[in-house]
N, C-alpha and C. Protein backbone atom coordinates (compact mmCIF):
# COMPACT_ATOMS: atom_id res chain seq x y z
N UNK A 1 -41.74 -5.16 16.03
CA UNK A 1 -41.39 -6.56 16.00
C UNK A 1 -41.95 -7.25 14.76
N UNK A 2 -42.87 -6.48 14.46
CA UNK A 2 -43.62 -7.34 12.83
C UNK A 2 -43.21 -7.27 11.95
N UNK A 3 -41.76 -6.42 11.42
CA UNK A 3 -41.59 -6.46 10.47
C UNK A 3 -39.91 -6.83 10.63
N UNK A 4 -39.42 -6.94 11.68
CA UNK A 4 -38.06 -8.05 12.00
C UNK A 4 -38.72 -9.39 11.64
N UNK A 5 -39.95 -10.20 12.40
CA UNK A 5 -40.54 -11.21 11.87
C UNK A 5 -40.86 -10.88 10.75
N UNK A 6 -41.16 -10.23 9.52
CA UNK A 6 -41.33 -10.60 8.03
C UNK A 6 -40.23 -10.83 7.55
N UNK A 7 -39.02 -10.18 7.87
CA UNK A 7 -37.82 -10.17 7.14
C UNK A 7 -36.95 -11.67 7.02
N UNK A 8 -37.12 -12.05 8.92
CA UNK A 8 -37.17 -13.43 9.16
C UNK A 8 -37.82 -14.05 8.49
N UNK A 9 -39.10 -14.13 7.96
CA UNK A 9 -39.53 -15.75 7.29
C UNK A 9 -39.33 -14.84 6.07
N UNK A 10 -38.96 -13.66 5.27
CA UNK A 10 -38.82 -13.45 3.99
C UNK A 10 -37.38 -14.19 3.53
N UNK A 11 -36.46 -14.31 4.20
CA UNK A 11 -35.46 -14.49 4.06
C UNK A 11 -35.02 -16.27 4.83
N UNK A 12 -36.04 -16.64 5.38
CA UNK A 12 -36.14 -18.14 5.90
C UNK A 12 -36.71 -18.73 4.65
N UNK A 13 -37.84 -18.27 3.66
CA UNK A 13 -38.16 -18.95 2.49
C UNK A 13 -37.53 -18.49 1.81
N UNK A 14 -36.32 -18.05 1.61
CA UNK A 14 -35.57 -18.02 -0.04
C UNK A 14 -34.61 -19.24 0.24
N UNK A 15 -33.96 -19.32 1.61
CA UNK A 15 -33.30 -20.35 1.90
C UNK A 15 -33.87 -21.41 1.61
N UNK A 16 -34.75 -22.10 1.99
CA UNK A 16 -35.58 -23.40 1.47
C UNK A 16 -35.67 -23.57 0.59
N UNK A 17 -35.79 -22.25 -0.63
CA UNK A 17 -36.07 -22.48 -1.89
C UNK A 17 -34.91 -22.89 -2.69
N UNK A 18 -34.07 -21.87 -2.13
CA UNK A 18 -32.66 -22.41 -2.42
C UNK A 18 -32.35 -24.07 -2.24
N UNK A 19 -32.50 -24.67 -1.70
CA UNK A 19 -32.07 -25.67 -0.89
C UNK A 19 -33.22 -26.95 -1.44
N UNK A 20 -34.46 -26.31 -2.07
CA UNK A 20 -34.94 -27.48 -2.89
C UNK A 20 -34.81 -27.09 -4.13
N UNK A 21 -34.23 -26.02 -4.87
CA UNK A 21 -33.57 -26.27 -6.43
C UNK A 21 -32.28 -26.73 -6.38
N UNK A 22 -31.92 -27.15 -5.14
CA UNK A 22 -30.56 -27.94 -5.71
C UNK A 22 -29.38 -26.76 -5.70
N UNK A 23 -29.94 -25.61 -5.88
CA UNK A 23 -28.66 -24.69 -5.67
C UNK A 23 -27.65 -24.50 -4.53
N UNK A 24 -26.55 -24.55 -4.63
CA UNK A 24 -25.47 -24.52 -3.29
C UNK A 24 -25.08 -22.90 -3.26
N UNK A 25 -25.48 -22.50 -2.15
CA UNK A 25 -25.19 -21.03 -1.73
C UNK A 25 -23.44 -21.36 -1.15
N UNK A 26 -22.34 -20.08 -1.73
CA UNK A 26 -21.39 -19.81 -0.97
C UNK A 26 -20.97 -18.18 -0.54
N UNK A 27 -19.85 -18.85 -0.08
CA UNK A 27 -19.82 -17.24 0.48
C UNK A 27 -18.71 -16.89 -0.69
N UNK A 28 -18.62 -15.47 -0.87
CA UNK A 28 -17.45 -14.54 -1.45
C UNK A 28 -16.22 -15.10 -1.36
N UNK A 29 -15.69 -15.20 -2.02
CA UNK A 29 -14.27 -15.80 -1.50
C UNK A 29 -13.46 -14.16 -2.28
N UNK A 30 -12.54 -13.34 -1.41
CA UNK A 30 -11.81 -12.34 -2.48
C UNK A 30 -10.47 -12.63 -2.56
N UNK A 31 -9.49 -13.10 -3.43
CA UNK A 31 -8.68 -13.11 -3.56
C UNK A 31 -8.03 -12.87 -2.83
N UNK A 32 -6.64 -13.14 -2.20
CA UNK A 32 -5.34 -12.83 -1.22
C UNK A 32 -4.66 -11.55 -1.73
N UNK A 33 -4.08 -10.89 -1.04
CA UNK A 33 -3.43 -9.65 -1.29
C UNK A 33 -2.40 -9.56 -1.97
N UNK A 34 -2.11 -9.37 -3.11
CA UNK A 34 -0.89 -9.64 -4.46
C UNK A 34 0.28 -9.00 -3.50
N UNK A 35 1.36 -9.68 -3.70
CA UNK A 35 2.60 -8.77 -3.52
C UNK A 35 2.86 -7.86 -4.49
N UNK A 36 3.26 -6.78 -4.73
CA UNK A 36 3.32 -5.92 -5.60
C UNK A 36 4.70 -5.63 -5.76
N UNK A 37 6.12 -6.31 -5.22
CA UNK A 37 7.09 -6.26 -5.54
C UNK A 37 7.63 -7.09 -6.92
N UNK A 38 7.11 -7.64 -7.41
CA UNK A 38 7.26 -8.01 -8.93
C UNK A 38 7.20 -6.98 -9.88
N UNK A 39 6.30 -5.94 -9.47
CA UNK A 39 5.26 -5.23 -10.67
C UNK A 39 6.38 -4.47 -11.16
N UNK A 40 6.90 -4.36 -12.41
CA UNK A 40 7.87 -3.36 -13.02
C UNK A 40 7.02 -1.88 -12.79
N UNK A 41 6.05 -2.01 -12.56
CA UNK A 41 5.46 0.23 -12.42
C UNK A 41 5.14 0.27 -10.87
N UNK A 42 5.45 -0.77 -10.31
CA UNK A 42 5.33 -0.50 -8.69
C UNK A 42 6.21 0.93 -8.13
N UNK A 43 5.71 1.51 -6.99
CA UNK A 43 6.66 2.24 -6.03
C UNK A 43 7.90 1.97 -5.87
N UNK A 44 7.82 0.76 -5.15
CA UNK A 44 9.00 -0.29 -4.92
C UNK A 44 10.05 -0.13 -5.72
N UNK A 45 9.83 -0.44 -7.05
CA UNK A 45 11.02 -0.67 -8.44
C UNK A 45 11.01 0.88 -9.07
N UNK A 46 10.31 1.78 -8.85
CA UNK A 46 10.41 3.01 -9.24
C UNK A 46 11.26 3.74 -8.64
N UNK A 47 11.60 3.67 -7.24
CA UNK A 47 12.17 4.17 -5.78
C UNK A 47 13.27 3.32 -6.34
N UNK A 48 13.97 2.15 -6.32
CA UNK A 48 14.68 1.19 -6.43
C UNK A 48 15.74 1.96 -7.75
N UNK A 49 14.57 2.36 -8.64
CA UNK A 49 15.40 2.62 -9.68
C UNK A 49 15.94 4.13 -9.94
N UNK A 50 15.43 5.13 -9.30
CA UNK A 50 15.84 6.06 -9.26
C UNK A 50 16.80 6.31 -7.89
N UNK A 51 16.94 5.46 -7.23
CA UNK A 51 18.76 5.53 -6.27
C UNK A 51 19.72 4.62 -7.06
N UNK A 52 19.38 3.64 -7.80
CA UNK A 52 20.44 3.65 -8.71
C UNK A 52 20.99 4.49 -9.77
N UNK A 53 19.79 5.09 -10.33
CA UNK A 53 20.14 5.83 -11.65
C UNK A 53 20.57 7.59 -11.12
N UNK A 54 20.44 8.10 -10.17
CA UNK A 54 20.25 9.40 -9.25
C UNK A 54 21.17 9.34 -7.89
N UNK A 55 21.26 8.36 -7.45
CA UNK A 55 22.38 8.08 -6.08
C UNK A 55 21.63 8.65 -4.81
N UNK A 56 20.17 9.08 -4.60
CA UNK A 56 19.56 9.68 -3.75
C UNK A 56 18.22 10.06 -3.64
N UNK A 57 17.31 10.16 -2.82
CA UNK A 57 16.04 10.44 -2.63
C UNK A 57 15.48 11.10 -1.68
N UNK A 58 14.41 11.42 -1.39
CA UNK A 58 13.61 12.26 -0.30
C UNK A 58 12.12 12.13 -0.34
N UNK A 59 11.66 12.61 0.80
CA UNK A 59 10.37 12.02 0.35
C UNK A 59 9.59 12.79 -0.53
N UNK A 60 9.69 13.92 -0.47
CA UNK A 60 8.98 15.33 -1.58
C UNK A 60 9.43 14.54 -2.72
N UNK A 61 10.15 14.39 -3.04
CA UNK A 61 11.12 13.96 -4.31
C UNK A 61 10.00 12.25 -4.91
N UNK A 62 10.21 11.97 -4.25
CA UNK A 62 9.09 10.59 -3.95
C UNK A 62 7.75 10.75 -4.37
N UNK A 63 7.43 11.76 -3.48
CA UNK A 63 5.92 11.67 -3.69
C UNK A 63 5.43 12.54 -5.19
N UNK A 64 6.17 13.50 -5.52
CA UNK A 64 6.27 14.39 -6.93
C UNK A 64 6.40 13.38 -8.02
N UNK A 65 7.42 12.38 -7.97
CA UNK A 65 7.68 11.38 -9.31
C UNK A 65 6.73 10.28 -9.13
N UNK A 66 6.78 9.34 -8.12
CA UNK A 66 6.07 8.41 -8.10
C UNK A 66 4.89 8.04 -7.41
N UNK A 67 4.60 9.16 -6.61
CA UNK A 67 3.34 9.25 -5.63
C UNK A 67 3.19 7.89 -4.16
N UNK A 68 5.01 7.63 -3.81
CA UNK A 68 5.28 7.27 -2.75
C UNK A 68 5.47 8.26 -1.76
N UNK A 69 4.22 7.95 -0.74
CA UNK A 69 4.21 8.83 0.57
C UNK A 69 4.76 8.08 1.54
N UNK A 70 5.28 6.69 1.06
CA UNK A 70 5.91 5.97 2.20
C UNK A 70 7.12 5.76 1.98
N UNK A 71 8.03 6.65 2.17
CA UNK A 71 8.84 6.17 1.20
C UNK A 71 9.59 5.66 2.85
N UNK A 72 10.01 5.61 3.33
CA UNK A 72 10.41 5.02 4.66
C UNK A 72 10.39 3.44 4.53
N UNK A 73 9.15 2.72 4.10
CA UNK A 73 8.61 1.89 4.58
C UNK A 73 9.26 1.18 3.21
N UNK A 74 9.47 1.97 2.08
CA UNK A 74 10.14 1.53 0.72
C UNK A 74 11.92 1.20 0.95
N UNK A 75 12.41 1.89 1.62
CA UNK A 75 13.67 2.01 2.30
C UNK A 75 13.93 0.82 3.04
N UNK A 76 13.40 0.67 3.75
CA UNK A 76 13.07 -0.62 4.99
C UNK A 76 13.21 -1.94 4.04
N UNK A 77 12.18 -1.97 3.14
CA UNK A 77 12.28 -2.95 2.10
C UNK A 77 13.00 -3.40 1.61
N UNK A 78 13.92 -2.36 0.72
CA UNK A 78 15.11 -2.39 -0.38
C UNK A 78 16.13 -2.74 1.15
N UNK A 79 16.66 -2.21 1.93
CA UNK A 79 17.41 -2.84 2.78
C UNK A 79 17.42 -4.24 3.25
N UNK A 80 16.16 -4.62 3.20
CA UNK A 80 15.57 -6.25 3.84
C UNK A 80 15.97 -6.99 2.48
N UNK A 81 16.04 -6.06 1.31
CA UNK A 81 16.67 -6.98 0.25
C UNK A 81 18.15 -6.87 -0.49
N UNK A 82 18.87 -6.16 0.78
CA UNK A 82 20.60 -6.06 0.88
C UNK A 82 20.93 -4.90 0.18
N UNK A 83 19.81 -4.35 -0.35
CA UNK A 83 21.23 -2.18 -1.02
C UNK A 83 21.22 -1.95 0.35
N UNK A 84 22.63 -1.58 0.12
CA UNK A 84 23.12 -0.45 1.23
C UNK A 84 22.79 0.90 0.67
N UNK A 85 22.20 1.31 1.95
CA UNK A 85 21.42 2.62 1.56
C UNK A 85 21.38 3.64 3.23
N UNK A 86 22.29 4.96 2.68
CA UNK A 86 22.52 5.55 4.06
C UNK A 86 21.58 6.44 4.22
N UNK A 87 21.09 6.83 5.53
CA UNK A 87 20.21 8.05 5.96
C UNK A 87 20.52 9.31 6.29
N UNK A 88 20.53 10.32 5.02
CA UNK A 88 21.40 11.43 5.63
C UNK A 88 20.03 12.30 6.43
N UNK A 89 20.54 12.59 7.86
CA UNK A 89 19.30 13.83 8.59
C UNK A 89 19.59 14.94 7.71
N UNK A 90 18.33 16.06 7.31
CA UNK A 90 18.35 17.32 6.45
C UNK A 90 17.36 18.35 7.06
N UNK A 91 18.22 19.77 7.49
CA UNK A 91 17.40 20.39 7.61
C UNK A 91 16.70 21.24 7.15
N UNK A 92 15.92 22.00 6.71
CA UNK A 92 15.68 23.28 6.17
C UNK A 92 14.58 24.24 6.58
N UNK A 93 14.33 24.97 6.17
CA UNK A 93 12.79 26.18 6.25
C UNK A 93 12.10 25.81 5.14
N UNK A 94 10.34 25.46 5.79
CA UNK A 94 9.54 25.61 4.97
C UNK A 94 8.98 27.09 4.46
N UNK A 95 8.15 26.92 3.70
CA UNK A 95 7.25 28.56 3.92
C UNK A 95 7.32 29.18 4.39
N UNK A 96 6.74 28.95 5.90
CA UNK A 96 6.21 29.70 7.20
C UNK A 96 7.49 30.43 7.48
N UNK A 97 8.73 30.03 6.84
CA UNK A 97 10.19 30.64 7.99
C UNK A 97 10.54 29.14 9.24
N UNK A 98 10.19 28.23 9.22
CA UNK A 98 10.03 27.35 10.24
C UNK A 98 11.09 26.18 9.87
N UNK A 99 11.34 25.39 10.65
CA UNK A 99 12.51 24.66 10.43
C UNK A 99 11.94 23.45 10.47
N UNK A 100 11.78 22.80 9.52
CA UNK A 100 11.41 21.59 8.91
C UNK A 100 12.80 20.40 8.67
N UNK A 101 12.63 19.44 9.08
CA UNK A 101 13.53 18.37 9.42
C UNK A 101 13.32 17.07 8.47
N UNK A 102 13.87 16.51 7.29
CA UNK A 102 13.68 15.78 6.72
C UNK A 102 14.75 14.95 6.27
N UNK A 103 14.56 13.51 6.01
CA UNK A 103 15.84 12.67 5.89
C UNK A 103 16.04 12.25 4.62
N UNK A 104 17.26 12.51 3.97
CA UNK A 104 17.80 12.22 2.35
C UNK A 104 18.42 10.47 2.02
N UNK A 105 17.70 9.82 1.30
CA UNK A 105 18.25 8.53 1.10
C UNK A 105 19.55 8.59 0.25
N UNK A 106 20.29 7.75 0.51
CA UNK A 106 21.62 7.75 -0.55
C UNK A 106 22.21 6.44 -0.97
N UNK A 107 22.15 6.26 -1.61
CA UNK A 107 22.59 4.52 -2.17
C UNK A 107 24.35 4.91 -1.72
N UNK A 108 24.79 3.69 -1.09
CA UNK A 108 26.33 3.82 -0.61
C UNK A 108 26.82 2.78 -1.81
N UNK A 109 28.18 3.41 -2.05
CA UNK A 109 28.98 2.98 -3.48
C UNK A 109 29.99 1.97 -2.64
């Protein structure tokens, strides 16, 4: 308990001291969370720009060029901002021999 009470009045007299130099203590303030759909090197406009310029995407494809692992959530987006953009289901074998299931984006003409 004796040294919770030192810490207490160690830290009860900096406050006072504070408080008779006139100094105003605040807290941190950190900035708000930028939208990052402006940014010309964003995910967003990288993804955006390679189904225009390519007509299609995936997520391997995604994460190799632009290091979008979301690319779903990039999809969702660009739709909320009117490309029509279809979901083709894809199947194939990974490595193992195993049947791996993955979905191909396609900008519709």
């Amino acid at each position: 308990m004796k040294l919770l009470d030192f810490f207490r009045d160690l830290f009860s007299d900096k406050q006072e001291e504070v408080k008779e130099r006139g100094i105003e203590m605040s807290k941190v303030v950190t900035p708000a969370r930028r939208q990052k759909m402006g940014r010309l090197n964003s995910k967003h406009f990288q993804v955006k720009n390679h189904l225009i310029k390519y007509g299609t995407i995936n997520s391997w494809t995604a994460i190799e060029l632009y290091g979008a692992t979301r690319l779903s959530a990039i999809i969702f987006n660009l739709r909320k901002e009117g490309m029509d953009i279809e979901s083709i289901p894809s199947t194939s074998y990974d490595r193992y021999s195993e049947i791996c299931n993955y979905t191909t984006y396609k900008l519709a003409q």
